[in-house]
PDB file of N, CA and C in Angstrom:
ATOM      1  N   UNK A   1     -49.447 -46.232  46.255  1.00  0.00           N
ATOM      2  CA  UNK A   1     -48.968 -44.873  46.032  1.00  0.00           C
ATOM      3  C   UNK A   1     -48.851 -44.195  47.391  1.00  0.00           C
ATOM      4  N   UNK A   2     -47.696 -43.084  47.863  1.00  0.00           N
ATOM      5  CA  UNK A   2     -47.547 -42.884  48.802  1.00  0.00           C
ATOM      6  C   UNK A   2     -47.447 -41.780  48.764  1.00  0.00           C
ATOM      7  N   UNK A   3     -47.493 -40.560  47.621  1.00  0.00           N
ATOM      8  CA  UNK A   3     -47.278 -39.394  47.882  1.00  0.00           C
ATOM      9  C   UNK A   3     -48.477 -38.965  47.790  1.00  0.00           C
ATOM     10  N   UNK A   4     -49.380 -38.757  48.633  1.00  0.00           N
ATOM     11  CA  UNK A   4     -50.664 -38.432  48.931  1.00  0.00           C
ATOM     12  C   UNK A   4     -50.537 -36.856  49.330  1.00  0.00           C
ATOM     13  N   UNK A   5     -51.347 -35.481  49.069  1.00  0.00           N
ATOM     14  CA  UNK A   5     -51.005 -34.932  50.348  1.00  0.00           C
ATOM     15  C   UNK A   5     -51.233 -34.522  51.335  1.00  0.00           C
ATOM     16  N   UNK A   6     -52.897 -35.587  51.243  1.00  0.00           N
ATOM     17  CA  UNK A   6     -53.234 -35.884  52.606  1.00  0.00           C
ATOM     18  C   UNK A   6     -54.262 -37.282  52.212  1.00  0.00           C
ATOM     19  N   UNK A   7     -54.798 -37.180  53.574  1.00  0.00           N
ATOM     20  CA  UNK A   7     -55.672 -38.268  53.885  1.00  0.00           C
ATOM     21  C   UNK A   7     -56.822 -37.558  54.320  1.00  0.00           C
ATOM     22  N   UNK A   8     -58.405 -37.764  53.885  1.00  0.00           N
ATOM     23  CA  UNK A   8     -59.338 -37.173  54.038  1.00  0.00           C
ATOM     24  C   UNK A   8     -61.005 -38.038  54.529  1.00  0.00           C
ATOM     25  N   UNK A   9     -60.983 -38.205  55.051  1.00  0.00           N
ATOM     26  CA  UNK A   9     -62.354 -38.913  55.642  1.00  0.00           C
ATOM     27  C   UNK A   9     -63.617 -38.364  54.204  1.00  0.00           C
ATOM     28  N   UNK A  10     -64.562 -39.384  53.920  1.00  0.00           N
ATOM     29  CA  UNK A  10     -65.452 -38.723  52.958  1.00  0.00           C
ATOM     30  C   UNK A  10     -66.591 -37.659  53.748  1.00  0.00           C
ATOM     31  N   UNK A  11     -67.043 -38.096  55.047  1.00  0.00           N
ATOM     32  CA  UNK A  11     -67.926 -37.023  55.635  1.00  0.00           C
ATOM     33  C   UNK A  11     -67.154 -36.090  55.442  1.00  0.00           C
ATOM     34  N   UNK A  12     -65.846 -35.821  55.723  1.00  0.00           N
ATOM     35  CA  UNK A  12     -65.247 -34.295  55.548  1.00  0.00           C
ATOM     36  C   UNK A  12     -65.324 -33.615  54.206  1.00  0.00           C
ATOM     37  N   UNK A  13     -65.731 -34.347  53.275  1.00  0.00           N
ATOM     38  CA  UNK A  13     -65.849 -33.906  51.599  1.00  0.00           C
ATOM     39  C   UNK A  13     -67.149 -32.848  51.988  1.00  0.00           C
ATOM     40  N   UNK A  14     -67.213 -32.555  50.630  1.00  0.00           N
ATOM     41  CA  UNK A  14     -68.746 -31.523  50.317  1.00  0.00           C
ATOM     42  C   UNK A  14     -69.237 -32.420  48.976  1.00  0.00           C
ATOM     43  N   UNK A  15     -70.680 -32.605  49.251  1.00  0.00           N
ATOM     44  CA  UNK A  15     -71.002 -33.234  47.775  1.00  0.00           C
ATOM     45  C   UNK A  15     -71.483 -31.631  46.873  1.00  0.00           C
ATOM     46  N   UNK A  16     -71.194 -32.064  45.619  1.00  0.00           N
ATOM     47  CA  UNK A  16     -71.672 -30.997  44.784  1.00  0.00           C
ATOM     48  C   UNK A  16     -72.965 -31.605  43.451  1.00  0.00           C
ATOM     49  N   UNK A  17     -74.213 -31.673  43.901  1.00  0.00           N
ATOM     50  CA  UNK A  17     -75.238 -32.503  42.815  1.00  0.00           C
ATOM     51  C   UNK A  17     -75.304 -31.974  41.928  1.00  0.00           C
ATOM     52  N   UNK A  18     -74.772 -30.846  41.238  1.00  0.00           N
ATOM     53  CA  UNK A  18     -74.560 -30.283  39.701  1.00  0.00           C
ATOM     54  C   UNK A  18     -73.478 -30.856  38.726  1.00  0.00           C
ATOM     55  N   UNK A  19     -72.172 -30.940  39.805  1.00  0.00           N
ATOM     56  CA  UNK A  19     -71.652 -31.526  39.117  1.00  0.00           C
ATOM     57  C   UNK A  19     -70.962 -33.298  39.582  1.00  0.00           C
ATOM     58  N   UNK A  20     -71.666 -33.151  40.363  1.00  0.00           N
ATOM     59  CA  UNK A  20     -71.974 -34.928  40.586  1.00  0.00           C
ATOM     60  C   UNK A  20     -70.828 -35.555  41.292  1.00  0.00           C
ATOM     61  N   UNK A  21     -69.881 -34.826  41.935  1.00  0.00           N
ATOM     62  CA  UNK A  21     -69.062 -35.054  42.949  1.00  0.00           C
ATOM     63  C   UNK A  21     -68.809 -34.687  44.146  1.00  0.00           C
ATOM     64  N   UNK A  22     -67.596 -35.331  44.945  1.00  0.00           N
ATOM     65  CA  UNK A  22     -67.406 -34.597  46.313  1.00  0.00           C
ATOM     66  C   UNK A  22     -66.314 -33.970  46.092  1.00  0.00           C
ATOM     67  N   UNK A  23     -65.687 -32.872  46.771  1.00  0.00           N
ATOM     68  CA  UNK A  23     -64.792 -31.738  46.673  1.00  0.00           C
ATOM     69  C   UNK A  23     -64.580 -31.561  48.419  1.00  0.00           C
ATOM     70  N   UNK A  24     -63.025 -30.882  47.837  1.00  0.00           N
ATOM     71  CA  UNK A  24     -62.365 -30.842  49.076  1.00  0.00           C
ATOM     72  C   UNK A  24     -61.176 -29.652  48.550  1.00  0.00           C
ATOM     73  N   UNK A  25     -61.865 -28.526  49.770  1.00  0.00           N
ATOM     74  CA  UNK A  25     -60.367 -27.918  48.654  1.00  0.00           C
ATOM     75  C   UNK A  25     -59.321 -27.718  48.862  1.00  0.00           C
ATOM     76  N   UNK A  26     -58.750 -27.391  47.882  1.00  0.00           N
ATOM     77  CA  UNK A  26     -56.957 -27.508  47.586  1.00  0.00           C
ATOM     78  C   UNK A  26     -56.040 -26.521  47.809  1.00  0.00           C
ATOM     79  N   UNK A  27     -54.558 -27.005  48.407  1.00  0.00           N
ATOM     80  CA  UNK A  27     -54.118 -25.301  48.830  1.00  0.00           C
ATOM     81  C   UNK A  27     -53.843 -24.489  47.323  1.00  0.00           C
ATOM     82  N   UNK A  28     -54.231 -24.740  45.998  1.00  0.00           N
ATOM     83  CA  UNK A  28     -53.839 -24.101  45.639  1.00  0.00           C
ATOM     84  C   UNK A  28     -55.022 -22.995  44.929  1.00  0.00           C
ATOM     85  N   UNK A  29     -56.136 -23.562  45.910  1.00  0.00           N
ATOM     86  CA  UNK A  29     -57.147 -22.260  45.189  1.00  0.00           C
ATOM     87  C   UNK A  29     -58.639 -23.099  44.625  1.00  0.00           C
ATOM     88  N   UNK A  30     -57.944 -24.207  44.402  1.00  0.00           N
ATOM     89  CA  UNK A  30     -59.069 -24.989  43.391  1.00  0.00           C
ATOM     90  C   UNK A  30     -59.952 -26.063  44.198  1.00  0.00           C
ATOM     91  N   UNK A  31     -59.899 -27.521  43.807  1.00  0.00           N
ATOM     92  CA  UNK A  31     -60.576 -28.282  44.682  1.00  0.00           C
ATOM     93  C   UNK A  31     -60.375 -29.406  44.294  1.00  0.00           C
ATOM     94  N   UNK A  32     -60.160 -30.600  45.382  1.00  0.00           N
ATOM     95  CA  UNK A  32     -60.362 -32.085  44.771  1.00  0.00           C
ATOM     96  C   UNK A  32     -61.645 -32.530  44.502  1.00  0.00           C
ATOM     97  N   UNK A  33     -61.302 -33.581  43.748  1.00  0.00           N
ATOM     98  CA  UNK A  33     -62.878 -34.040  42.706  1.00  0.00           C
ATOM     99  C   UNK A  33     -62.773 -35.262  43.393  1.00  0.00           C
ATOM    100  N   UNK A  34     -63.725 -36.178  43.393  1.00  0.00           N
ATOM    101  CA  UNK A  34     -63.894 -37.543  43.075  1.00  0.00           C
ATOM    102  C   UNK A  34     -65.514 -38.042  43.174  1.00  0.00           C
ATOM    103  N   UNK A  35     -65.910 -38.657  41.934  1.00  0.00           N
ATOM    104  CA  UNK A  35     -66.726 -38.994  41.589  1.00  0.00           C
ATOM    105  C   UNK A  35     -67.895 -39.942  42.810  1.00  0.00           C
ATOM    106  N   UNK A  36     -68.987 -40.263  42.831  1.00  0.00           N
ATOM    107  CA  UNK A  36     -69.779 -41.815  43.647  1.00  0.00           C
ATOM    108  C   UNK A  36     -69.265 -42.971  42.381  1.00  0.00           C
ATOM    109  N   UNK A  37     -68.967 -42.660  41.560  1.00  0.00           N
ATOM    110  CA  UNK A  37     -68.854 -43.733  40.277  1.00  0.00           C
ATOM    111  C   UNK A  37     -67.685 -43.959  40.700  1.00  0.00           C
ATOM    112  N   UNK A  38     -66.779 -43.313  40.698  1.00  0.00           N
ATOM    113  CA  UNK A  38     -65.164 -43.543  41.586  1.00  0.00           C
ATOM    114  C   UNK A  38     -64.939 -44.388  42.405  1.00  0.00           C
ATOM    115  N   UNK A  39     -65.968 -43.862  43.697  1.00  0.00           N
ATOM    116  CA  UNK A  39     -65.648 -44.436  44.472  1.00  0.00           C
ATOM    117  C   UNK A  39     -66.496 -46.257  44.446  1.00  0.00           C
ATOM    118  N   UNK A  40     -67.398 -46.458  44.047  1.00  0.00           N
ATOM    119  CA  UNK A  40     -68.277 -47.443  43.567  1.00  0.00           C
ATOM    120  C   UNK A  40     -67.627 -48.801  43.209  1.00  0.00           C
ATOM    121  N   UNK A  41     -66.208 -48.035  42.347  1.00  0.00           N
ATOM    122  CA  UNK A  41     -65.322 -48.503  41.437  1.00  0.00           C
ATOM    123  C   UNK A  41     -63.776 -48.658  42.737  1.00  0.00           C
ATOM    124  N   UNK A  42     -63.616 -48.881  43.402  1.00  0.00           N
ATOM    125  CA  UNK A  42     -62.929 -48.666  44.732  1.00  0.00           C
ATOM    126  C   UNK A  42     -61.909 -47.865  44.483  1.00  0.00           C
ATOM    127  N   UNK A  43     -62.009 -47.058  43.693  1.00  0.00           N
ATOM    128  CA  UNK A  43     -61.100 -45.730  43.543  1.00  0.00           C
ATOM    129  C   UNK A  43     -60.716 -44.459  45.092  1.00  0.00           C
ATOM    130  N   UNK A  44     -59.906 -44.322  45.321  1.00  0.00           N
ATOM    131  CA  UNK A  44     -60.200 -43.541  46.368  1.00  0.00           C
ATOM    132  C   UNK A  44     -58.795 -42.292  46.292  1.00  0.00           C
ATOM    133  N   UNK A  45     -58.584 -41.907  45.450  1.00  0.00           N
ATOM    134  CA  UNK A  45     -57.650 -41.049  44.703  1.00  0.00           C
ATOM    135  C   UNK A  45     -58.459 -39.314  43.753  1.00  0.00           C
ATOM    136  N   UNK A  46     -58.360 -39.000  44.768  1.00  0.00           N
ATOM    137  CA  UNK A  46     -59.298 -37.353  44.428  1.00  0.00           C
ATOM    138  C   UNK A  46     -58.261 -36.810  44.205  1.00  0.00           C
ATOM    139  N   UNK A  47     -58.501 -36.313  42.486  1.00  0.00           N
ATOM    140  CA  UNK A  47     -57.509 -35.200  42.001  1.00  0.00           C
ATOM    141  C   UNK A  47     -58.545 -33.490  42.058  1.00  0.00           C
ATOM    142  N   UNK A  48     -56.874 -32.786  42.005  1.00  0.00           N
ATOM    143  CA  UNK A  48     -57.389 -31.755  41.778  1.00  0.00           C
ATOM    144  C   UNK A  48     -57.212 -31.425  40.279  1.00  0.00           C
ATOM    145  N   UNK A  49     -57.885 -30.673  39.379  1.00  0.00           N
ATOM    146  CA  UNK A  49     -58.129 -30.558  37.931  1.00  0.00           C
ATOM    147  C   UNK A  49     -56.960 -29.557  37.783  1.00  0.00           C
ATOM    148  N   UNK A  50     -56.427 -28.583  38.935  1.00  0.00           N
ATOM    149  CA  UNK A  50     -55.497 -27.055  38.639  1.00  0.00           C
ATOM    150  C   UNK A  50     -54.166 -27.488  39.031  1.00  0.00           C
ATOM    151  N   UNK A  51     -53.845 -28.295  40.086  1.00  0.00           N
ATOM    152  CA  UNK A  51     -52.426 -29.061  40.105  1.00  0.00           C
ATOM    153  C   UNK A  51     -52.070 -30.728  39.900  1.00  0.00           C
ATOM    154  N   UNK A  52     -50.944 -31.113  40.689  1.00  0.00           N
ATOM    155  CA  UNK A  52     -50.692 -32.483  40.434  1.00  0.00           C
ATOM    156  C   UNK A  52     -51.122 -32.907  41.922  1.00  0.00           C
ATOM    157  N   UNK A  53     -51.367 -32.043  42.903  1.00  0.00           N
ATOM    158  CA  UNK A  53     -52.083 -32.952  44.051  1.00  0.00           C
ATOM    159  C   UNK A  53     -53.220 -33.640  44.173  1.00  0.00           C
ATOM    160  N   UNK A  54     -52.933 -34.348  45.130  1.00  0.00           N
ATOM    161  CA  UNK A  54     -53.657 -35.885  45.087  1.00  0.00           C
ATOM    162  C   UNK A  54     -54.017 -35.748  46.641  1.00  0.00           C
ATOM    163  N   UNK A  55     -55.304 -36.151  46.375  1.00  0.00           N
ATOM    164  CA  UNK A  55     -55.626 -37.205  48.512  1.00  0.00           C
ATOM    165  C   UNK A  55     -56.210 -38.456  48.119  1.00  0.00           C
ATOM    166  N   UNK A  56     -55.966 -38.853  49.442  1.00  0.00           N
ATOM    167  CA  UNK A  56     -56.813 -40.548  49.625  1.00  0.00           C
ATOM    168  C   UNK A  56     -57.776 -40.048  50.517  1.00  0.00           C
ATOM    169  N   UNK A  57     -58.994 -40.495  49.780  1.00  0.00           N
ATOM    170  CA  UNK A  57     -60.770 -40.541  50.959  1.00  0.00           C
ATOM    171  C   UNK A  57     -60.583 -42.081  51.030  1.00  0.00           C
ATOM    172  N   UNK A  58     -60.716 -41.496  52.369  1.00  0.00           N
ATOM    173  CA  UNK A  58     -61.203 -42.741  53.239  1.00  0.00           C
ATOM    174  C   UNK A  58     -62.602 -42.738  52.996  1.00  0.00           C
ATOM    175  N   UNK A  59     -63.356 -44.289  52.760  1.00  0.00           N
ATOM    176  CA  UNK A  59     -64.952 -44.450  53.150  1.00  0.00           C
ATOM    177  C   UNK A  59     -64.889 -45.987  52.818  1.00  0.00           C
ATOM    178  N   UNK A  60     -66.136 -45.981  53.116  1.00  0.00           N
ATOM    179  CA  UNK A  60     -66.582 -47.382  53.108  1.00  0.00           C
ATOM    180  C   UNK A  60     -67.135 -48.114  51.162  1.00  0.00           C
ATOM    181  N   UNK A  61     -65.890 -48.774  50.545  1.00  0.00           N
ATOM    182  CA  UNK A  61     -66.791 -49.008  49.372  1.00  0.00           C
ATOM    183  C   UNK A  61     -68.251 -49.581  49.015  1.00  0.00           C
ATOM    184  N   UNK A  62     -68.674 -50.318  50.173  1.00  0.00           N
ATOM    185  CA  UNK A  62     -69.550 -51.134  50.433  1.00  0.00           C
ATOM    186  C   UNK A  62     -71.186 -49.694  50.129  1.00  0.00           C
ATOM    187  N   UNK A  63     -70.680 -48.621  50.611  1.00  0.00           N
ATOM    188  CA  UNK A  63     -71.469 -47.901  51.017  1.00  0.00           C
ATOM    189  C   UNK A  63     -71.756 -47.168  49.016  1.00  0.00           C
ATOM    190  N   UNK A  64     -70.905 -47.395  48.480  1.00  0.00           N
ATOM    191  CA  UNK A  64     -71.204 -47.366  47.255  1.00  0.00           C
ATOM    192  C   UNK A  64     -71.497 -47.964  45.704  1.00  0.00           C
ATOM    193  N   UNK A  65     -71.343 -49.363  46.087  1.00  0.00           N
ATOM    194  CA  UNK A  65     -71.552 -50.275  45.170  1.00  0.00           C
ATOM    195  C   UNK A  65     -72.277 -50.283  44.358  1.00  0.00           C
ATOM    196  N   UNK A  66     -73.664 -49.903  44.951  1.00  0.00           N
ATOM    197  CA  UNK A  66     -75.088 -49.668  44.221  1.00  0.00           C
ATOM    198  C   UNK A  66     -75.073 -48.699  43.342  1.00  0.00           C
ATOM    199  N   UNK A  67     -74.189 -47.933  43.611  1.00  0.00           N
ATOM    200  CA  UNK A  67     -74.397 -46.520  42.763  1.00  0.00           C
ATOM    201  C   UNK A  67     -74.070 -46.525  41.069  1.00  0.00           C
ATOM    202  N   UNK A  68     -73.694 -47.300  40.595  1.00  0.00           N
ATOM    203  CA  UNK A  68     -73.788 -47.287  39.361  1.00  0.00           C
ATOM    204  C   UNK A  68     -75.163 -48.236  38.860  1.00  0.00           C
ATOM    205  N   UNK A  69     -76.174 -48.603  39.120  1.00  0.00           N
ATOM    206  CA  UNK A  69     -77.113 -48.954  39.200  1.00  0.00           C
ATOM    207  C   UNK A  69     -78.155 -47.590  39.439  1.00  0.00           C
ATOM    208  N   UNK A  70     -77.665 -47.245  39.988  1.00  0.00           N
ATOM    209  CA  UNK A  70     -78.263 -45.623  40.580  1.00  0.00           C
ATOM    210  C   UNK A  70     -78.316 -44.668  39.399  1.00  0.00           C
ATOM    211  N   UNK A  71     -76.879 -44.323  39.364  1.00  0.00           N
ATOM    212  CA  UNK A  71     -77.082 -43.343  38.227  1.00  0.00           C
ATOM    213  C   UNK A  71     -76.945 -43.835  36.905  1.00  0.00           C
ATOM    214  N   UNK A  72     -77.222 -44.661  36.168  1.00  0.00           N
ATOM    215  CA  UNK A  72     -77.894 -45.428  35.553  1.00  0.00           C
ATOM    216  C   UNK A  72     -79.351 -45.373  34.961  1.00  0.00           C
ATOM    217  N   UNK A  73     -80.094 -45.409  36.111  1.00  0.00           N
ATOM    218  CA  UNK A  73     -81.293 -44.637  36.288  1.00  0.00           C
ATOM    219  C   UNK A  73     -81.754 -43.123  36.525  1.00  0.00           C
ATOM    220  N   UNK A  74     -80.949 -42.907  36.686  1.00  0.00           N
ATOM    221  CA  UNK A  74     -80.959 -41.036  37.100  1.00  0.00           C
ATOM    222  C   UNK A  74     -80.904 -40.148  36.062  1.00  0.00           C
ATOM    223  N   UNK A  75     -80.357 -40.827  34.783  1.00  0.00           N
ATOM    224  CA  UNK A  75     -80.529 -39.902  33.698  1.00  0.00           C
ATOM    225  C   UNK A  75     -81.450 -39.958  32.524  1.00  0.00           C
ATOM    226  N   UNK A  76     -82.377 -38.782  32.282  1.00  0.00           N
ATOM    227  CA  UNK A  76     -83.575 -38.566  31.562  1.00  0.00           C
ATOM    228  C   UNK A  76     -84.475 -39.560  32.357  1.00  0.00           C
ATOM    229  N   UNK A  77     -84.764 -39.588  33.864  1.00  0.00           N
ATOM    230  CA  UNK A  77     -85.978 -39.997  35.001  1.00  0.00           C
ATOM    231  C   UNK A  77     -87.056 -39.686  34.315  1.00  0.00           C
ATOM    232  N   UNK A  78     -87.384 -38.642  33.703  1.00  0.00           N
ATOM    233  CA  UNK A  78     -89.246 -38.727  33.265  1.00  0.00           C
ATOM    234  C   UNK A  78     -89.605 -39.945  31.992  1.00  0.00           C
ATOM    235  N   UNK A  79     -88.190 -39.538  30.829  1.00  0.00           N
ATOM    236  CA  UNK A  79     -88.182 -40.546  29.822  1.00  0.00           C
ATOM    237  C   UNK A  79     -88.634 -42.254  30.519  1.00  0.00           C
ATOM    238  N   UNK A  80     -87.913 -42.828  31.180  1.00  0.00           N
ATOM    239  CA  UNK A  80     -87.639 -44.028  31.464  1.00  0.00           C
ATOM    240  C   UNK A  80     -88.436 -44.752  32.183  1.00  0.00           C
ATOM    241  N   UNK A  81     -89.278 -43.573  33.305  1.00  0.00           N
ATOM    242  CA  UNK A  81     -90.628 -44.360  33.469  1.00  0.00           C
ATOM    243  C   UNK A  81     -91.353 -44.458  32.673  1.00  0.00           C
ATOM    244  N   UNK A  82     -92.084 -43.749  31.485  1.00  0.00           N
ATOM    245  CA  UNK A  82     -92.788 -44.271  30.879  1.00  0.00           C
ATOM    246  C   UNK A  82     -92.464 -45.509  30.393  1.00  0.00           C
ATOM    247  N   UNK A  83     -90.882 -45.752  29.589  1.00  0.00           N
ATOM    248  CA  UNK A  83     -90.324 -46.829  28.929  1.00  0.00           C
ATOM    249  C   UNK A  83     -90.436 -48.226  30.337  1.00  0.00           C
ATOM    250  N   UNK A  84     -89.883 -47.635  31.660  1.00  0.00           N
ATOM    251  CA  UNK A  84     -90.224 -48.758  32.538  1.00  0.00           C
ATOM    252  C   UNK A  84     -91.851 -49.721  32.436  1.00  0.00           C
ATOM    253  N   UNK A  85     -92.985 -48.573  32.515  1.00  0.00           N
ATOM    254  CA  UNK A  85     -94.337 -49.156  32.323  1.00  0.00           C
ATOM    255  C   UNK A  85     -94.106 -50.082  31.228  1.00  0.00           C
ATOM    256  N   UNK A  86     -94.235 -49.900  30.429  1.00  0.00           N
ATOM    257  CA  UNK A  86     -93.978 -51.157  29.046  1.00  0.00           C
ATOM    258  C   UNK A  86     -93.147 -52.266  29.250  1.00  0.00           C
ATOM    259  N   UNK A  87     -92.079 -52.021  29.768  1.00  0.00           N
ATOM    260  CA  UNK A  87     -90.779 -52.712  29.690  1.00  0.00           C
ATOM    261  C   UNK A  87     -91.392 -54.074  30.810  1.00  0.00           C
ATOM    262  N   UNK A  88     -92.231 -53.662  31.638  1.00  0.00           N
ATOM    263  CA  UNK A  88     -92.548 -54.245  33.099  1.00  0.00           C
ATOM    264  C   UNK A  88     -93.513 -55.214  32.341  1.00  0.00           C
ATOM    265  N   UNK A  89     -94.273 -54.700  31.332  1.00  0.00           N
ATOM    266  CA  UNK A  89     -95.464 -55.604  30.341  1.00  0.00           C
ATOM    267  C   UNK A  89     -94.515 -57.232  29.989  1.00  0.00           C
ATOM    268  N   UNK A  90     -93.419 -56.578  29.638  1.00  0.00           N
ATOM    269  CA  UNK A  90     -92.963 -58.009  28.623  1.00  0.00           C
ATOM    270  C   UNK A  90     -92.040 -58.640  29.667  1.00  0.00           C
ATOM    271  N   UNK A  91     -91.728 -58.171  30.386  1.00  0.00           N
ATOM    272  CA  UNK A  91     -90.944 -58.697  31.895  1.00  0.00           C
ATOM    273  C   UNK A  91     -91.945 -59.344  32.755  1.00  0.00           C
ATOM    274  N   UNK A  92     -93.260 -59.057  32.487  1.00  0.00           N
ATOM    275  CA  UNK A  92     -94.126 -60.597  33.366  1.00  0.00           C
ATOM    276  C   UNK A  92     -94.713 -61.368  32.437  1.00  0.00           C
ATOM    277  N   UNK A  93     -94.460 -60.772  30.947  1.00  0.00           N
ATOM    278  CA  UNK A  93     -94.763 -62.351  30.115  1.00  0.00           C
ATOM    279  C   UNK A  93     -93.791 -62.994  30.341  1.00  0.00           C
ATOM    280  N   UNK A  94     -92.904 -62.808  30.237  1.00  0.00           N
ATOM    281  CA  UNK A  94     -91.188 -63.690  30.071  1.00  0.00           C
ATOM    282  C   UNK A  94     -91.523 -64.122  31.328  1.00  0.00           C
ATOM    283  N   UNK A  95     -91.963 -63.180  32.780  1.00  0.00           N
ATOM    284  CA  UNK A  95     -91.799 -64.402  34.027  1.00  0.00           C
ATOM    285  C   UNK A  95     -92.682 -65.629  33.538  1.00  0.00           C
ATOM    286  N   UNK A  96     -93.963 -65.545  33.264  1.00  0.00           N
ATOM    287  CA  UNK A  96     -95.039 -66.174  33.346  1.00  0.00           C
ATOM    288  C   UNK A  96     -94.401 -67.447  32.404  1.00  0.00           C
ATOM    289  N   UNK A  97     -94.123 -66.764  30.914  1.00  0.00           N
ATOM    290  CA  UNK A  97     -93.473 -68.285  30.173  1.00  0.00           C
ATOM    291  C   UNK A  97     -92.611 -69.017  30.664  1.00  0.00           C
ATOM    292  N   UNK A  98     -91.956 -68.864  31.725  1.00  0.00           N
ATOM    293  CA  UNK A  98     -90.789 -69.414  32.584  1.00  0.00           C
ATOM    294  C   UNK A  98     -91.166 -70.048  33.353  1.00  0.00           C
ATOM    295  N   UNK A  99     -92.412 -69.085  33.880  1.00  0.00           N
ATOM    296  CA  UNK A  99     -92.857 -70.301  34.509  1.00  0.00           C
ATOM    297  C   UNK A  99     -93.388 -71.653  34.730  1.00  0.00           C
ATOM    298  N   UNK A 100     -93.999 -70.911  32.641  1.00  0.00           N
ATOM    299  CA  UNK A 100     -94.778 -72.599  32.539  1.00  0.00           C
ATOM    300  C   UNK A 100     -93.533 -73.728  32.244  1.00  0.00           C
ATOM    301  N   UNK A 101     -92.599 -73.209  31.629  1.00  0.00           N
ATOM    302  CA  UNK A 101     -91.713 -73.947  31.845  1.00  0.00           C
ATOM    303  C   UNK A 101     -90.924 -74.372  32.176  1.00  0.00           C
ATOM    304  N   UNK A 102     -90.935 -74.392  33.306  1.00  0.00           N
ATOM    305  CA  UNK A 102     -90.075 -74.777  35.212  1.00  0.00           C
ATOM    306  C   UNK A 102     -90.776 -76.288  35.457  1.00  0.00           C
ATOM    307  N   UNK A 103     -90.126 -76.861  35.626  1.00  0.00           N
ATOM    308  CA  UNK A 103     -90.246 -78.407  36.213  1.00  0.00           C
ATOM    309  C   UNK A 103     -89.615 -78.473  37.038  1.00  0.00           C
ATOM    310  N   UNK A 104     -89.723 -78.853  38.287  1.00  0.00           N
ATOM    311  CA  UNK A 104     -89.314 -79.601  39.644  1.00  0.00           C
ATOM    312  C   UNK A 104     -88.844 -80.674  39.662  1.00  0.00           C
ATOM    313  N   UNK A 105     -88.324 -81.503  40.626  1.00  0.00           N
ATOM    314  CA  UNK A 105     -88.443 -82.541  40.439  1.00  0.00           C
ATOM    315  C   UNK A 105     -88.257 -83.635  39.842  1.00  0.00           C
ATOM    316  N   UNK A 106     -88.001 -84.880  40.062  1.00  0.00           N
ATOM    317  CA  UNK A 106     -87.811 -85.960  39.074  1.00  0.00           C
ATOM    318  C   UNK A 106     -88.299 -86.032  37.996  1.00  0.00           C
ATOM    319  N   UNK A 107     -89.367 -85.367  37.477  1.00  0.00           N
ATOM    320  CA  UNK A 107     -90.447 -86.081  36.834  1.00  0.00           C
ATOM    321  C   UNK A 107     -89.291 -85.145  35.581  1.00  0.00           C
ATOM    322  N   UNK A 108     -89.393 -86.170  34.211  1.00  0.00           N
ATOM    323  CA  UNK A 108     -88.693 -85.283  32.650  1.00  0.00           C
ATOM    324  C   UNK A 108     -89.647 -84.623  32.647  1.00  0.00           C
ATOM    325  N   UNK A 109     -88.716 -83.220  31.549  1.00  0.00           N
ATOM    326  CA  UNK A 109     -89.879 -82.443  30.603  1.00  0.00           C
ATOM    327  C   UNK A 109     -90.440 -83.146  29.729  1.00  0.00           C
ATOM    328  N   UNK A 110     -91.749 -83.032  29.279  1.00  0.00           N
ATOM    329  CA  UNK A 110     -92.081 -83.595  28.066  1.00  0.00           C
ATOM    330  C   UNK A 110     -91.930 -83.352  26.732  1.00  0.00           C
ATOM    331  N   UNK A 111     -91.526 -84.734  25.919  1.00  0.00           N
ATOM    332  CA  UNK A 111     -90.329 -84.266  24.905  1.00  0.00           C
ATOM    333  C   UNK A 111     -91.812 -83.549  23.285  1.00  0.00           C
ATOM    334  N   UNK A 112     -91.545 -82.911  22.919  1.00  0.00           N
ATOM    335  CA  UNK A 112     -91.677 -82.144  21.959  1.00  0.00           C
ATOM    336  C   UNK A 112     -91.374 -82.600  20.638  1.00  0.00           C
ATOM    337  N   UNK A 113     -92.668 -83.143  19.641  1.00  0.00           N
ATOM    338  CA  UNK A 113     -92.088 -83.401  18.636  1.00  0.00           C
ATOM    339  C   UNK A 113     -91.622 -82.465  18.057  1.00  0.00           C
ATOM    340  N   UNK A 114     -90.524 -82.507  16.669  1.00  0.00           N
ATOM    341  CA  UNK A 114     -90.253 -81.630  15.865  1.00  0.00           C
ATOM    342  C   UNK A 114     -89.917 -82.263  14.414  1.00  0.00           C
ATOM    343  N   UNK A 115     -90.266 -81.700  13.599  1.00  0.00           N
ATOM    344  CA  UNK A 115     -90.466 -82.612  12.310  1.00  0.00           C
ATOM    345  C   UNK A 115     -89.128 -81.715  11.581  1.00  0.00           C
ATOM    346  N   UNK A 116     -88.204 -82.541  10.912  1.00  0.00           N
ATOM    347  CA  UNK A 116     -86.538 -82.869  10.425  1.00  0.00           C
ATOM    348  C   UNK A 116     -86.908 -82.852   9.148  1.00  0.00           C
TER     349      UNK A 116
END
């Protein structure tokens, strides 16, 4: 796409943590949007919500990859640690049974009767 109507570096953005984007504003009063989920997603196309203009942010996608992993976790934070404590309970039984049953090496597993 080439009708951009501009090109914008992301340090030059403003982040806004209420409503969970960066903004840049627009000649017509309003402001461009674009999401960390956006950009995460290698989107780099910030609209404005009041016209049909468009920019390209420049940044590094690399620098956002993680972020849907991120906010992911970021919503209802008090809920989810508690649910993490528990969750962490049955996540080192499962390591531990895995572990007993990990074999190395040449040697077979040992076969298991089962009655047919």
């Amino acid at each position: 796409m080439g009708a951009y109507y501009d090109e914008i570096e992301i340090e030059d953005m403003t982040w806004d943590p209420d409503k969970r984007v960066y903004h840049y504003p627009c000649p017509c009063g309003d402001r461009f949007e674009i999401s960390r989920k956006q950009l995460a997603s290698y989107e780099d196309i910030a609209t404005c919500p009041s016209c049909s203009l468009i920019i390209r942010v420049i940044y590094d996608p690399l620098d956002y990859e993680d972020d849907d992993e991120e906010e992911a976790g970021e919503s209802g934070e008090e809920d989810e640690d508690e649910d993490d404590e528990d969750s962490n309970d049955s996540g080192d039984d499962h390591f531990e049974d895995a572990l007993e049953n990990l074999h190395i090496g040449g040697d077979p597993a040992p076969a298991i009767p089962v009655a047919a």
